[in-house]
Protein backbone atom coordinates (compact mmCIF):
# COMPACT_ATOMS: atom_id res chain seq x y z
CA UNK A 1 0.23 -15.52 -7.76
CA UNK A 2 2.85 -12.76 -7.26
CA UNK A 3 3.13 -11.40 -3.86
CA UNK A 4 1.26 -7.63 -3.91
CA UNK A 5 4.36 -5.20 -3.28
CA UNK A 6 3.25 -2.03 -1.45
CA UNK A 7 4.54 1.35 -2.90
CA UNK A 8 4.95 4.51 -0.54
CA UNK A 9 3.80 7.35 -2.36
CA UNK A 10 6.41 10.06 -2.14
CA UNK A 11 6.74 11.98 -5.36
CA UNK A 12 10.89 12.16 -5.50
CA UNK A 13 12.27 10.01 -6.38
CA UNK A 14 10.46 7.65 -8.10
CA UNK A 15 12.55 5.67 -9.92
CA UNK A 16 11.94 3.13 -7.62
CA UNK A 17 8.07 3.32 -7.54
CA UNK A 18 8.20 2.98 -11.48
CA UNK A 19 10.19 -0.34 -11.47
CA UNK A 20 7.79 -1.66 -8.35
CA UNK A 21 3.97 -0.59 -9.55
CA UNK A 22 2.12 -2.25 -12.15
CA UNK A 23 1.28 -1.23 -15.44
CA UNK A 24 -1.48 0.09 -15.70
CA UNK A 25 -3.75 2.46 -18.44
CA UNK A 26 -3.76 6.64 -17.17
CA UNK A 27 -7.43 5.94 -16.00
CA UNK A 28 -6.76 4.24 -13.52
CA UNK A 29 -4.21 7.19 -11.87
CA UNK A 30 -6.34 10.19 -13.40
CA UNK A 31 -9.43 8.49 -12.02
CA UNK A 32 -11.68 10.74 -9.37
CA UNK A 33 -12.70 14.20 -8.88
CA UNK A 34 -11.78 18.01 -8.29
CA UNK A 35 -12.22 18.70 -4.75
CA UNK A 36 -15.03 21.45 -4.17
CA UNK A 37 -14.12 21.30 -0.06
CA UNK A 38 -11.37 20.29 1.90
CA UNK A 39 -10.49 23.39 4.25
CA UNK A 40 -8.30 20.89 6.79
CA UNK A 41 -6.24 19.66 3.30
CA UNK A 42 -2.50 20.78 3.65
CA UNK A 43 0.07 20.61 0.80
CA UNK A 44 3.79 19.85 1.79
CA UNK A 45 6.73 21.13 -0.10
CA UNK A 46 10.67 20.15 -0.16
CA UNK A 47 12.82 22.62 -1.43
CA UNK A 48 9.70 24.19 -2.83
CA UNK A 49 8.87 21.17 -5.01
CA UNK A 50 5.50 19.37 -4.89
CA UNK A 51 5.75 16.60 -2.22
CA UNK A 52 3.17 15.22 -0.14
CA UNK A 53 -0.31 15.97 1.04
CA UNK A 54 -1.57 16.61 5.14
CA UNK A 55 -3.99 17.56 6.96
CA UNK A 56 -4.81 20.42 9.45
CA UNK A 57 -5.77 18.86 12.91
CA UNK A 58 -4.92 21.49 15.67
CA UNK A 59 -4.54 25.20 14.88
CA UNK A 60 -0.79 24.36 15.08
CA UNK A 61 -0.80 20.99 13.96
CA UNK A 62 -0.57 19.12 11.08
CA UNK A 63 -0.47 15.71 10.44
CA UNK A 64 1.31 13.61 7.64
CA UNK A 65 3.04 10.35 6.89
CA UNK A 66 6.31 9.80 8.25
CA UNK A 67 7.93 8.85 5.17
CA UNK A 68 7.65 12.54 3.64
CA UNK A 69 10.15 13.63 5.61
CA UNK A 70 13.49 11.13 4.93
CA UNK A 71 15.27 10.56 2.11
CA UNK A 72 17.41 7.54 1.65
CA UNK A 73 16.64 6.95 5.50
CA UNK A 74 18.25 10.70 6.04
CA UNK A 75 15.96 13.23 7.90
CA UNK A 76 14.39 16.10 5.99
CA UNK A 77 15.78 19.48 7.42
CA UNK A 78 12.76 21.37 9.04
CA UNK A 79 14.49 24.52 6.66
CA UNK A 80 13.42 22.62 3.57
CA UNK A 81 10.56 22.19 4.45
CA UNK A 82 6.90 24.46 3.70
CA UNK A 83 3.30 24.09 3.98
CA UNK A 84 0.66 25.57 1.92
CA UNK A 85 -2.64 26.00 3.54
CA UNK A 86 -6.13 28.01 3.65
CA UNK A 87 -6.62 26.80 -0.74
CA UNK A 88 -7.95 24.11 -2.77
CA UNK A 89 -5.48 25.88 -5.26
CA UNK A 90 -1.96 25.11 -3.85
CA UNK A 91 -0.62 27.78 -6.07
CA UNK A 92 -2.84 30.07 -3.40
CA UNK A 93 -3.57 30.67 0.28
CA UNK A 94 -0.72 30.80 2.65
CA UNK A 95 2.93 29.56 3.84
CA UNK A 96 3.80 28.26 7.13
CA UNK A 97 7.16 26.23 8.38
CA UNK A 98 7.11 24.10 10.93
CA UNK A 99 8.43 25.29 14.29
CA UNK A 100 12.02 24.27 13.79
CA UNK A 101 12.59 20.54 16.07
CA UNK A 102 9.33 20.18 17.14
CA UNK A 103 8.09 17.21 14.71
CA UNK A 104 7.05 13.89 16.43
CA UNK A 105 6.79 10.94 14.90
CA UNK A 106 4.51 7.54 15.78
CA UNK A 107 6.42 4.47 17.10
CA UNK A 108 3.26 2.39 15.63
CA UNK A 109 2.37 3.67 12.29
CA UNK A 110 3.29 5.54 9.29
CA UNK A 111 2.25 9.37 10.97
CA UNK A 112 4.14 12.46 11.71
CA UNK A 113 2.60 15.26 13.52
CA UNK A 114 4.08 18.78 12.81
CA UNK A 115 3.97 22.14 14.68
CA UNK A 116 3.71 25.40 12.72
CA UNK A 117 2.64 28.67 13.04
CA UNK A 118 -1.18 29.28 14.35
CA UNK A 119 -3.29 28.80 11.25
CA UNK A 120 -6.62 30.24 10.15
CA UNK A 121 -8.27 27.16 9.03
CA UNK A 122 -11.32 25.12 9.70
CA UNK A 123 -8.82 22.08 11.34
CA UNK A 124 -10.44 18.16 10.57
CA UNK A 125 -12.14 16.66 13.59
CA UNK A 126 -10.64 13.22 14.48
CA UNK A 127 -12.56 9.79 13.93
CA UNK A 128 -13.12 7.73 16.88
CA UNK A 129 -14.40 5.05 15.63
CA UNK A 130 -12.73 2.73 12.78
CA UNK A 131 -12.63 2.04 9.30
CA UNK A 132 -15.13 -0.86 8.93
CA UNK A 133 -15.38 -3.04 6.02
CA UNK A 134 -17.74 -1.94 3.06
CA UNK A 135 -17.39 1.81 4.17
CA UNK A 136 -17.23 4.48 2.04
CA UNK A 137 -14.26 6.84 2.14
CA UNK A 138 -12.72 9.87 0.11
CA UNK A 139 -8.93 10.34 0.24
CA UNK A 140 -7.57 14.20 -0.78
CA UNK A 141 -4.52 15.43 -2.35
CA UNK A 142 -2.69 16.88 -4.68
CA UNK A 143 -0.69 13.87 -6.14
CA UNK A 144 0.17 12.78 -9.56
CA UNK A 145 -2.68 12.64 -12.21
CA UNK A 146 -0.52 10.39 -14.32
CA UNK A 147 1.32 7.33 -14.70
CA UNK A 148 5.20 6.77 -15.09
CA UNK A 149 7.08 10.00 -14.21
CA UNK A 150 4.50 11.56 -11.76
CA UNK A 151 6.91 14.87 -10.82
CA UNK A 152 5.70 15.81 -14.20
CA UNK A 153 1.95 15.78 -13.15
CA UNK A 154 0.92 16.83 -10.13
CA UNK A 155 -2.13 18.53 -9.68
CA UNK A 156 -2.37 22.37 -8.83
CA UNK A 157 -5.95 21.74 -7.32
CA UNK A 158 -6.93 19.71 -4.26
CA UNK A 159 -8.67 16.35 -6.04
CA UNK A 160 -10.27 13.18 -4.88
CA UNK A 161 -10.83 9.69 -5.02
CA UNK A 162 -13.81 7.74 -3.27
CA UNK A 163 -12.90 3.85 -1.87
CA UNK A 164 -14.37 1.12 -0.24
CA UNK A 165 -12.83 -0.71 3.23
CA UNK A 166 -11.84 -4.03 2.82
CA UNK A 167 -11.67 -6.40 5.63
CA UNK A 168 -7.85 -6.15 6.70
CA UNK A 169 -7.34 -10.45 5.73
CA UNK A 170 -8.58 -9.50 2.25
CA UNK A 171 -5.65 -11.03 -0.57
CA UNK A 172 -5.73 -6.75 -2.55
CA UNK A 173 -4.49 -5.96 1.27
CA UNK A 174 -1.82 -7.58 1.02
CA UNK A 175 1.55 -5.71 1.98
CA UNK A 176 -1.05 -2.73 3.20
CA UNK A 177 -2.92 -3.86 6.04
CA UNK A 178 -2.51 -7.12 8.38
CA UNK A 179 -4.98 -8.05 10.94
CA UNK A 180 -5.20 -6.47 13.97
CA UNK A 181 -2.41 -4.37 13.09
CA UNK A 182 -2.90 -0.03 13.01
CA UNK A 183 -3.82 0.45 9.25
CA UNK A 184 -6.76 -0.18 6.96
CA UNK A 185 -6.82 -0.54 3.09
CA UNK A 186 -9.38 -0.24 0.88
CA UNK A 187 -10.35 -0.70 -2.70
CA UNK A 188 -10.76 1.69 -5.57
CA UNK A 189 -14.09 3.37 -6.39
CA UNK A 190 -13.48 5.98 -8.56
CA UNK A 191 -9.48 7.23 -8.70
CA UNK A 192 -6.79 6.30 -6.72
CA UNK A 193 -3.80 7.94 -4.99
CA UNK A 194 -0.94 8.28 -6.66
CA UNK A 195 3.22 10.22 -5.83
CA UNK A 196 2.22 13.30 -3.65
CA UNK A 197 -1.12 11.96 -2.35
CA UNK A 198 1.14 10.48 0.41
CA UNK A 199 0.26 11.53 3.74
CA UNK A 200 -2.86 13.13 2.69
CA UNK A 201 -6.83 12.79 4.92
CA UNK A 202 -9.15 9.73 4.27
CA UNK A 203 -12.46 11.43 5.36
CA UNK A 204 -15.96 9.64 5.97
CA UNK A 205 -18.01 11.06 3.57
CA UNK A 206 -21.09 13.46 4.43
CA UNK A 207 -22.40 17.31 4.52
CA UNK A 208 -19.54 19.84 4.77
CA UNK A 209 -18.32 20.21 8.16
CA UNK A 210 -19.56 16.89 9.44
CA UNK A 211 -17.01 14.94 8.19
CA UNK A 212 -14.06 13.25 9.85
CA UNK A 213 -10.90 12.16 9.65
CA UNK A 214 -10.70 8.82 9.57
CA UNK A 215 -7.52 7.63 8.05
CA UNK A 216 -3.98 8.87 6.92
CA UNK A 217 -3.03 7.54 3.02
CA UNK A 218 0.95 6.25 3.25
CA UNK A 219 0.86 4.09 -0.10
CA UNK A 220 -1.19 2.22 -3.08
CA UNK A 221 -0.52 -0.29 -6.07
CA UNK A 222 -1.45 2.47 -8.39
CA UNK A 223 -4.34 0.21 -9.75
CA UNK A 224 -7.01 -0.56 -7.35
CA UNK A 225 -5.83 -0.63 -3.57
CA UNK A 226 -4.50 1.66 -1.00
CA UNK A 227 -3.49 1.99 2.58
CA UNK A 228 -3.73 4.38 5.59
CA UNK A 229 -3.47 4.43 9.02
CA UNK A 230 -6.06 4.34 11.15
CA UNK A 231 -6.55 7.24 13.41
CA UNK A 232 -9.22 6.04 15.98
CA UNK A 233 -6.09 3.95 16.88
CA UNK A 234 -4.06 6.85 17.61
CA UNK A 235 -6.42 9.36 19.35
CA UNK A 236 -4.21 9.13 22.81
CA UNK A 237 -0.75 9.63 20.89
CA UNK A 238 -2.57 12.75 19.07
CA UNK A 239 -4.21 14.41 21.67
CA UNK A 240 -1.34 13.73 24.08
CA UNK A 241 1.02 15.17 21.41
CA UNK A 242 -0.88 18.52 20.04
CA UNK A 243 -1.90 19.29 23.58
CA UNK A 244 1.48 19.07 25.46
CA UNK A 245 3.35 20.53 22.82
CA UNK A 246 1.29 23.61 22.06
CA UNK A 247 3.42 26.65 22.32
CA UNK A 248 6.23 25.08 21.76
């Protein structure tokens, strides 16, 4: 059996990603929902192109997956950098930067928390509890809706994709979770993240304004599994961070 090879879900480039995932039929990509909620969900930008997906967890902080922000290993200038926020439509609602130097990453996972500008936003309350097997989750972003060359379809409009936990020793895990280590994966319901969902919230699912963030999406197969990091796991280094920093 081949070894599972885990793809990071940045949308450029993705040469790479096309030679690594599987083939698989559009369904399996296009697969979910439009998003009818999701006032935390942020949209990242590079150069003003589609990138990755974030969420809002402090008025001035947002968090993301550290991979958006290097290519070829190279840091991502904080100048090249934008946010959209405050829309389900990320043609809509506002710009922010981030406050120029002020982004800290996480020694133990694939997270990056980002300062910006106050903004007026309901912000996602943190989990504190984990992601336990044969949960229900819904990941959020704006990633590709296709397969192949995903820069070519990204979605204008905030959609989703509901999945299931899987117990961390489970064989579709492998290459996205280990045992005992700081991420979870989980198994395809309906959809599955694709280039640009990257970074983007896994939620627990329930009435609007109730739920919470439980997870942070880094990377999938593009078929049926995907990955995140767990965030009950790194309350102390998020709290520590967004409250010593504010006013940076």
């Amino acid at each position: 059996m081949a070894r599972r090879v885990r793809v990071l879900l940045l949308t450029v480039p993705l040469l790479l990603a096309a030679v690594l995932a599987p083939a698989v039929p559009a369904s399996a990509v296009i697969g979910g929902s439009v998003s009818r909620y999701g006032p935390w969900a942020v949209r990242m930008l590079v150069d003003g192109k589609q990138e990755c997906t974030g969420t809002a967890v402090a008025p001035q902080w947002i968090i993301s997956a550290s991979h958006c922000f290097f290519e070829q290993a190279q840091p991502v200038a904080d100048s090249r950098i934008t946010f959209r926020v405050g829309s389900l439509d990320e043609r809509k609602g506002s710009t922010v930067h981030p406050v120029r130097g002020s982004r800290v990453g996480n020694p133990k996972a694939d997270m990056m928390l980002i300062e910006v500008p106050p903004m007026k936003v309901r912000v996602a309350r943190l989990a504190t509890a984990g992601a336990r097997p044969g949960r229900l989750v819904r990941q959020y972003g704006w990633g590709a809706t296709c397969p192949g060359d995903e820069n070519t379809c990204q979605s204008p409009v905030l959609k989703q994709s509901d999945l299931r936990v899987l117990p961390s020793d489970d064989p579709g895990c492998a290459g996205l979770a280990t045992p005992g280590g700081t991420d979870f994966c989980a198994r395809k319901v309906s959809g599955i993240p694709a280039g640009g969902d990257s970074g983007g919230p896994v939620m627990t699912i329930g009435p609007c304004g109730s739920e919470s963030l439980i997870g942070v999406f880094f990377g999938s197969d593009r078929a049926e599994f995907a990955g995140a990091g767990e965030v009950s796991q790194q309350l102390k280094w998020i709290r520590s961070v967004t409250a010593g920093h504010s006013g940076h």
